[in-house]
N, C-alpha and C. Protein backbone atom coordinates (compact mmCIF):
# COMPACT_ATOMS: atom_id res chain seq x y z
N UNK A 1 13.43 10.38 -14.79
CA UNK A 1 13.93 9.05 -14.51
C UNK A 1 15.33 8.93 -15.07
N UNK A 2 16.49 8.38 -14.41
CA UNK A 2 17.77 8.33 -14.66
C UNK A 2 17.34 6.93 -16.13
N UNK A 3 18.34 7.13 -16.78
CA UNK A 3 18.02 6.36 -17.48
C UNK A 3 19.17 5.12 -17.79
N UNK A 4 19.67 4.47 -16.70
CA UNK A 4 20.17 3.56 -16.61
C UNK A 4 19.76 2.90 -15.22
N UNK A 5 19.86 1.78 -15.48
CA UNK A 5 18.43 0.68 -14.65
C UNK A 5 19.44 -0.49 -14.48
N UNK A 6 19.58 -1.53 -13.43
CA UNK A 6 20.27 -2.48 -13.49
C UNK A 6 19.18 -3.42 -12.95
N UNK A 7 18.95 -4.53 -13.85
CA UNK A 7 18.21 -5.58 -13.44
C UNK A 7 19.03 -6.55 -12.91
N UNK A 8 18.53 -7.38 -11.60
CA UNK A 8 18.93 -8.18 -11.09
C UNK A 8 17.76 -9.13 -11.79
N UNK A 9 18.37 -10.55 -12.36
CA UNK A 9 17.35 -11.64 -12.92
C UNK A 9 17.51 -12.98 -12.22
N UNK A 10 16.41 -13.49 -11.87
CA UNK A 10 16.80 -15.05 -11.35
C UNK A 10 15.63 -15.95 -11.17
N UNK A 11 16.52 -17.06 -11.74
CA UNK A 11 15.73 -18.07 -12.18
C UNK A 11 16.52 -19.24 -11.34
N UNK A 12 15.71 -19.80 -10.88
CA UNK A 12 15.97 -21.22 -10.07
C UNK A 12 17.00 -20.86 -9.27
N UNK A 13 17.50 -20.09 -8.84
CA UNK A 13 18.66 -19.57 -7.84
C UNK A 13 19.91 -19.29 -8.81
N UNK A 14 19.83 -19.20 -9.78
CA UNK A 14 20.75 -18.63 -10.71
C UNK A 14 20.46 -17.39 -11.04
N UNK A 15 21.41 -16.43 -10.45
CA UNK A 15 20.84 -14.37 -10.84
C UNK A 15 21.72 -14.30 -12.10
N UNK A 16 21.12 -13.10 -12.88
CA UNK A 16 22.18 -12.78 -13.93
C UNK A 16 21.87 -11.20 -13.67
N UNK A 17 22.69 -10.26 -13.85
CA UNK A 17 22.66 -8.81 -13.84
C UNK A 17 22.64 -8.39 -15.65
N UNK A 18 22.17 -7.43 -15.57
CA UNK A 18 21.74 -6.89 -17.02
C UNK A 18 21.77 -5.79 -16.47
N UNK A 19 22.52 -4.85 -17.30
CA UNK A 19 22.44 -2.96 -17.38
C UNK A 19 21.53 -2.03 -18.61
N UNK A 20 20.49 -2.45 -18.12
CA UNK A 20 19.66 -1.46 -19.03
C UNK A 20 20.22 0.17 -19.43
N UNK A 21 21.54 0.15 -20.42
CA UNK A 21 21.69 1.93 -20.27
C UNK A 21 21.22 2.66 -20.87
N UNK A 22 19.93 2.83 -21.61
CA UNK A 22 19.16 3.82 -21.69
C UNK A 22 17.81 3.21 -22.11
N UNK A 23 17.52 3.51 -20.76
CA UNK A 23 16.05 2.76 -20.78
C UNK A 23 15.00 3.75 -21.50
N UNK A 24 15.26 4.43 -21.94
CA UNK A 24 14.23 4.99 -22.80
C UNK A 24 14.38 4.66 -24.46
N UNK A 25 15.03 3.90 -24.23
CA UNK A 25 15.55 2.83 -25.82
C UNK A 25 15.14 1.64 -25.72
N UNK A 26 15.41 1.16 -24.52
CA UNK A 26 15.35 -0.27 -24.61
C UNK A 26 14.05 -0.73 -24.34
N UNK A 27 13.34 -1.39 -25.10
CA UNK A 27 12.22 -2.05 -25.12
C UNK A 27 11.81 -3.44 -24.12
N UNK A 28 10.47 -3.74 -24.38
CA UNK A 28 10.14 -5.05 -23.48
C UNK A 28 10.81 -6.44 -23.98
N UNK A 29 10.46 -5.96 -25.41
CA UNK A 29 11.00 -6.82 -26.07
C UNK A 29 12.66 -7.37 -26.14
N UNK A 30 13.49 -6.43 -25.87
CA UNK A 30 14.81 -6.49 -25.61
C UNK A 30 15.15 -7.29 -24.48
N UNK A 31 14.57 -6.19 -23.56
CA UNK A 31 14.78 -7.69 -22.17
C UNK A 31 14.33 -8.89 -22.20
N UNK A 32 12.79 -9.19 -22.53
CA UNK A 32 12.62 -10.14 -22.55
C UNK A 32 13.17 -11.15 -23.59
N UNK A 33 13.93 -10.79 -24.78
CA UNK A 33 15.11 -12.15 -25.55
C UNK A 33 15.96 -12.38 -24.30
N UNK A 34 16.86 -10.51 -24.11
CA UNK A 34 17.93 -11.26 -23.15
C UNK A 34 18.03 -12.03 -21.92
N UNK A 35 16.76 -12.67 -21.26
CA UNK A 35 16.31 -13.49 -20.58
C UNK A 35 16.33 -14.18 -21.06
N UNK A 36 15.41 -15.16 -22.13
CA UNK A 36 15.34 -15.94 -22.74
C UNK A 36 16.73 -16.68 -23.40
N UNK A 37 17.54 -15.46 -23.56
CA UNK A 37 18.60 -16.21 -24.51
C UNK A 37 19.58 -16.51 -23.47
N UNK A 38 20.16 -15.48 -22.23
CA UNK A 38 20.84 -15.82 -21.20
C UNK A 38 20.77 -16.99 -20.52
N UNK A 39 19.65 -17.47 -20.35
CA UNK A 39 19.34 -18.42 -18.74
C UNK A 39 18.47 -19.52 -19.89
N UNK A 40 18.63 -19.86 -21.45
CA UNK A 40 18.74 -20.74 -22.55
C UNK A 40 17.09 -21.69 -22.17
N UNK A 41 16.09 -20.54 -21.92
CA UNK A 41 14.75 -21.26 -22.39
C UNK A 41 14.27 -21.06 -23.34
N UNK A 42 12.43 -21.40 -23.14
CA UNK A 42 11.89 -21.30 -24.56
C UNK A 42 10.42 -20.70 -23.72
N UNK A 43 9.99 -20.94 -23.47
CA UNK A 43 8.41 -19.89 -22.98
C UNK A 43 8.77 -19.72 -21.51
N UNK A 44 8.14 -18.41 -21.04
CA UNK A 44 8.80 -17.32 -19.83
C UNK A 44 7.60 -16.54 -19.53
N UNK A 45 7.46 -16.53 -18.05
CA UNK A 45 6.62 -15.18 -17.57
C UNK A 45 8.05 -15.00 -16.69
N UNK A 46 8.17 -13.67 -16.65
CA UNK A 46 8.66 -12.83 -16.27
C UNK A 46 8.20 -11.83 -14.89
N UNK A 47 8.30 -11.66 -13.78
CA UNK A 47 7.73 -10.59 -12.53
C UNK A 47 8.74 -9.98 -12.00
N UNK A 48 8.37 -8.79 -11.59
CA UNK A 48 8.92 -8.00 -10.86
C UNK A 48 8.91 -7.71 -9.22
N UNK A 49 9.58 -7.36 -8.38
CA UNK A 49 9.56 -7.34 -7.46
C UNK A 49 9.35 -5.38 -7.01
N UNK A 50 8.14 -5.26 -6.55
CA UNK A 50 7.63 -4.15 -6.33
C UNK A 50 7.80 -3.65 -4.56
N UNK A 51 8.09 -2.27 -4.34
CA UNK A 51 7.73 -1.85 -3.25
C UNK A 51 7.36 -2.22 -2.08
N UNK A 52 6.42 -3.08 -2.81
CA UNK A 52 5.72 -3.75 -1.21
C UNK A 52 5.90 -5.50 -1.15
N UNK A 53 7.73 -5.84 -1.75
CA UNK A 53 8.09 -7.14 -2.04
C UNK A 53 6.68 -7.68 -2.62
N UNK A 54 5.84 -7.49 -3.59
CA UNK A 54 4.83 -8.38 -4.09
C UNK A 54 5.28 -8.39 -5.89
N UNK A 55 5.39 -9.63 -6.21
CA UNK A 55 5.71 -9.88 -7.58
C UNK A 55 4.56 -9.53 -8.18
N UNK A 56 4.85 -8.72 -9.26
CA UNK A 56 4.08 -7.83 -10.76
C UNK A 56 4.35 -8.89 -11.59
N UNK A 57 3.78 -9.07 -12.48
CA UNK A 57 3.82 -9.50 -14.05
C UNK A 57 4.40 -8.70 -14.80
N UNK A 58 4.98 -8.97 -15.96
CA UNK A 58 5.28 -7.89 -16.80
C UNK A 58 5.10 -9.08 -18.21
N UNK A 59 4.37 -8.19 -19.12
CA UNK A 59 3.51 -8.77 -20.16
C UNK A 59 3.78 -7.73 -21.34
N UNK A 60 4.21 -6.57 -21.29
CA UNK A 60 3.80 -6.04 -22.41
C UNK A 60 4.97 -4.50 -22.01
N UNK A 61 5.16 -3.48 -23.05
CA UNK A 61 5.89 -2.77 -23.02
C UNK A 61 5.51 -1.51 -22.08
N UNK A 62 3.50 -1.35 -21.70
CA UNK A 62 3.21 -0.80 -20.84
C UNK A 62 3.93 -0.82 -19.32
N UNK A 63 3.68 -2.50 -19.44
CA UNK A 63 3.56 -2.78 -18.11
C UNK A 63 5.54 -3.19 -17.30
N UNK A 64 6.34 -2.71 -18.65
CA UNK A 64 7.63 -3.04 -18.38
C UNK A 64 7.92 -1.54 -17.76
N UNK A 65 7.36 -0.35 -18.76
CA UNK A 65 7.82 1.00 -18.20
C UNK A 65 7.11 1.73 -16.63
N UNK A 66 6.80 0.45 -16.59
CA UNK A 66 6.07 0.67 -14.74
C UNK A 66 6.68 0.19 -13.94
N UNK A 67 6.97 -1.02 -14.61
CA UNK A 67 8.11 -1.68 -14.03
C UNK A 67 9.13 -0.77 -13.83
N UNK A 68 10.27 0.19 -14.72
CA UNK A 68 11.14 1.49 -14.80
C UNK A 68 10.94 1.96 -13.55
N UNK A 69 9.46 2.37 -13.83
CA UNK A 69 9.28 3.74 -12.64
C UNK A 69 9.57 3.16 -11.11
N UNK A 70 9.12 2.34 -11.28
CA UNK A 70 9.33 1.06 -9.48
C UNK A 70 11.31 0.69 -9.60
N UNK A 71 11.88 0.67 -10.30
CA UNK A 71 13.27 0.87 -10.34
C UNK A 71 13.76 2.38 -10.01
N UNK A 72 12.90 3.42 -10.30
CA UNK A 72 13.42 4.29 -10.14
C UNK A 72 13.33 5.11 -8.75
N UNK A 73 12.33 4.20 -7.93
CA UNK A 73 11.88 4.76 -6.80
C UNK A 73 12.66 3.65 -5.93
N UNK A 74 13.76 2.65 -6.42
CA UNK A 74 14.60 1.83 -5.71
C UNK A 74 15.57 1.85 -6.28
N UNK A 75 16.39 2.90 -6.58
CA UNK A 75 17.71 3.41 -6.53
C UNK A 75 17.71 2.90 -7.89
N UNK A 76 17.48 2.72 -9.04
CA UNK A 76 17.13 2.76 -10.42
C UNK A 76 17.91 0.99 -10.33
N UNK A 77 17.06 0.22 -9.26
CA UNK A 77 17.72 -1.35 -9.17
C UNK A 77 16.17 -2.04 -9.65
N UNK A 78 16.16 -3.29 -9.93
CA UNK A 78 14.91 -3.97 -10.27
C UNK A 78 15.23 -5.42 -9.29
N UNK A 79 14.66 -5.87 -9.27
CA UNK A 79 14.88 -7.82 -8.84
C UNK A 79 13.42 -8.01 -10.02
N UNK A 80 13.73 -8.89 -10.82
CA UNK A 80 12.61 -9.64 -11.37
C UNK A 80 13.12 -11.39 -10.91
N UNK A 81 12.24 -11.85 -11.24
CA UNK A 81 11.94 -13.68 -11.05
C UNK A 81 11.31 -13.88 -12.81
N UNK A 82 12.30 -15.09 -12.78
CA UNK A 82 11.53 -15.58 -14.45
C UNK A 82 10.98 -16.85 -14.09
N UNK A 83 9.99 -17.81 -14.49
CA UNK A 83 9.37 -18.74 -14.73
C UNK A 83 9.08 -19.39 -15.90
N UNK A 84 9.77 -20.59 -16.08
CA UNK A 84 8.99 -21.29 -17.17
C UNK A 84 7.84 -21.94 -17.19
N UNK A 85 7.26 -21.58 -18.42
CA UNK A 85 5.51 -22.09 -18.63
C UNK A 85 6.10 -23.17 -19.56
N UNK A 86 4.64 -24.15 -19.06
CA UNK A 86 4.64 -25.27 -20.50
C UNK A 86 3.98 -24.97 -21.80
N UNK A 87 4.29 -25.21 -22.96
CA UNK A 87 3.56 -24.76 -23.88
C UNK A 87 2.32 -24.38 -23.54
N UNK A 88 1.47 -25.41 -23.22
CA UNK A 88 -0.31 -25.08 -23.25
C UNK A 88 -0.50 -23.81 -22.33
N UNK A 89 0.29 -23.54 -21.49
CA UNK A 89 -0.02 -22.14 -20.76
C UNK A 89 0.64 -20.86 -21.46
N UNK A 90 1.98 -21.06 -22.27
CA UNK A 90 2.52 -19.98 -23.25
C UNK A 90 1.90 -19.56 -24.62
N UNK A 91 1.32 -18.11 -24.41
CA UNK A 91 0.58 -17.62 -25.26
C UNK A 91 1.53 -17.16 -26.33
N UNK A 92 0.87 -16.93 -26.99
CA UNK A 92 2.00 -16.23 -28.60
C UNK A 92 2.47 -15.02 -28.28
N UNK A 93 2.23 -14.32 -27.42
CA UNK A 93 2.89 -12.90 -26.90
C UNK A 93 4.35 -13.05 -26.48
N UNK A 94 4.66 -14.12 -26.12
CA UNK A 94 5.99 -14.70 -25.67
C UNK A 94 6.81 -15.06 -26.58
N UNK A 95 8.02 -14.77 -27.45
CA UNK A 95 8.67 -15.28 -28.03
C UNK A 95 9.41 -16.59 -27.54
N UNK A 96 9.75 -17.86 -28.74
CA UNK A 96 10.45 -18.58 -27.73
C UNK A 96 12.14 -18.63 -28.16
N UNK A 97 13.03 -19.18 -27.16
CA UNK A 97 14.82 -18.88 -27.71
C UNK A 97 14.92 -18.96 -29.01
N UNK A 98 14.18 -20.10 -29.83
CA UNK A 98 13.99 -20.38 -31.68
C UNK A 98 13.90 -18.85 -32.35
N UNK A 99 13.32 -18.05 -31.68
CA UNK A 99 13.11 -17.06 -32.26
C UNK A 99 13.89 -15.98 -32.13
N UNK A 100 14.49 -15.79 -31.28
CA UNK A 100 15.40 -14.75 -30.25
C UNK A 100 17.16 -14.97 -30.76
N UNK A 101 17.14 -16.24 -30.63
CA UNK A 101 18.80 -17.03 -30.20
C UNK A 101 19.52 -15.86 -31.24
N UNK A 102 19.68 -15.39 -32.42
CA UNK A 102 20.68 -14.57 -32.70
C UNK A 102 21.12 -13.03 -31.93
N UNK A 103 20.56 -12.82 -31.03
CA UNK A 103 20.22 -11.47 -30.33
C UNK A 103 21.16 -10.78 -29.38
N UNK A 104 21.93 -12.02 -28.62
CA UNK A 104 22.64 -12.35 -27.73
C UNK A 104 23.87 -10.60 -27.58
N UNK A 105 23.48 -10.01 -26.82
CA UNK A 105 24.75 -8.71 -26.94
C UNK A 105 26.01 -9.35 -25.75
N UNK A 106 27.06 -8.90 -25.98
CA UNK A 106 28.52 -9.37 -24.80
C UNK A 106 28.14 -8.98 -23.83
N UNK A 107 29.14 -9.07 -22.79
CA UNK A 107 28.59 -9.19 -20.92
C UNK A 107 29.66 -7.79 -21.27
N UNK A 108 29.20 -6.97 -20.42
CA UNK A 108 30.42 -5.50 -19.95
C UNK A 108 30.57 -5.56 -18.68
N UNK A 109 31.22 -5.75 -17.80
CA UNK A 109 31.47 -5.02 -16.23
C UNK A 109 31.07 -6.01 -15.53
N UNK A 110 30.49 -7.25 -16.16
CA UNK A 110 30.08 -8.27 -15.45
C UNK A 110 28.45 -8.13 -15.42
N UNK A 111 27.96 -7.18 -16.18
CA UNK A 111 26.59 -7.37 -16.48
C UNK A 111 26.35 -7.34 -18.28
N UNK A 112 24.94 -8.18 -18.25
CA UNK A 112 25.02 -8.28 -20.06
C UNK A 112 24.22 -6.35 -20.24
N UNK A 113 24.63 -5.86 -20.87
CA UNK A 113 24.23 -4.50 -21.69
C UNK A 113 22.98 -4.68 -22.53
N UNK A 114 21.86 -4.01 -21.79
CA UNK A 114 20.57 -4.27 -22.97
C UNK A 114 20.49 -2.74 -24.09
């Protein structure tokens, strides 16, 4: 697997690009602040857009490096969709921006660098 990945992210019709460059570093956890801290929420499910255009979940660091492999079989590109949950549906697996907000890395090339 090449190990640079460019996520396309969007939320409410607002995309943000993120350059994952070495995705064998970068964790679930990484992307999911720089979502959180980019597009300035607080609880998030996160999906992916798979092969057969059907949105995945992505929940956990398993289920992000599957996510990878489905980037890598589409020109190492992703489309995810973020969603905000209301508290009573956001489980503690989710960090919220309170927790994240110092994390924030600069934009390069016009994408943020995870």
């Amino acid at each position: 697997m090449d190990s640079q990945v460019n996520l396309s992210v969007n939320f409410k019709g607002e995309t943000q690009n993120f350059l994952v460059s070495d995705s064998q570093k970068t964790t679930w956890a990484d992307v999911e602040t720089m979502v959180i801290v980019s597009f300035d929420l607080n609880n998030i499910q996160i999906k992916y857009v798979d092969e057969d255009n059907e949105e995945v979940s992505v929940n956990s660091q398993e289920e992000y490096e599957e996510a990878l492999k489905v980037a890598g079989r589409q020109g190492n590109q992703l489309q995810m969709n973020v969603y905000e949950e209301s508290h009573s549906q956001a489980g503690a697996l989710h960090p919220t921006r309170k927790q994240v907000c110092n994390r924030a890395p600069a934009m390069k090339n016009g994408k943020k660098p995870l």
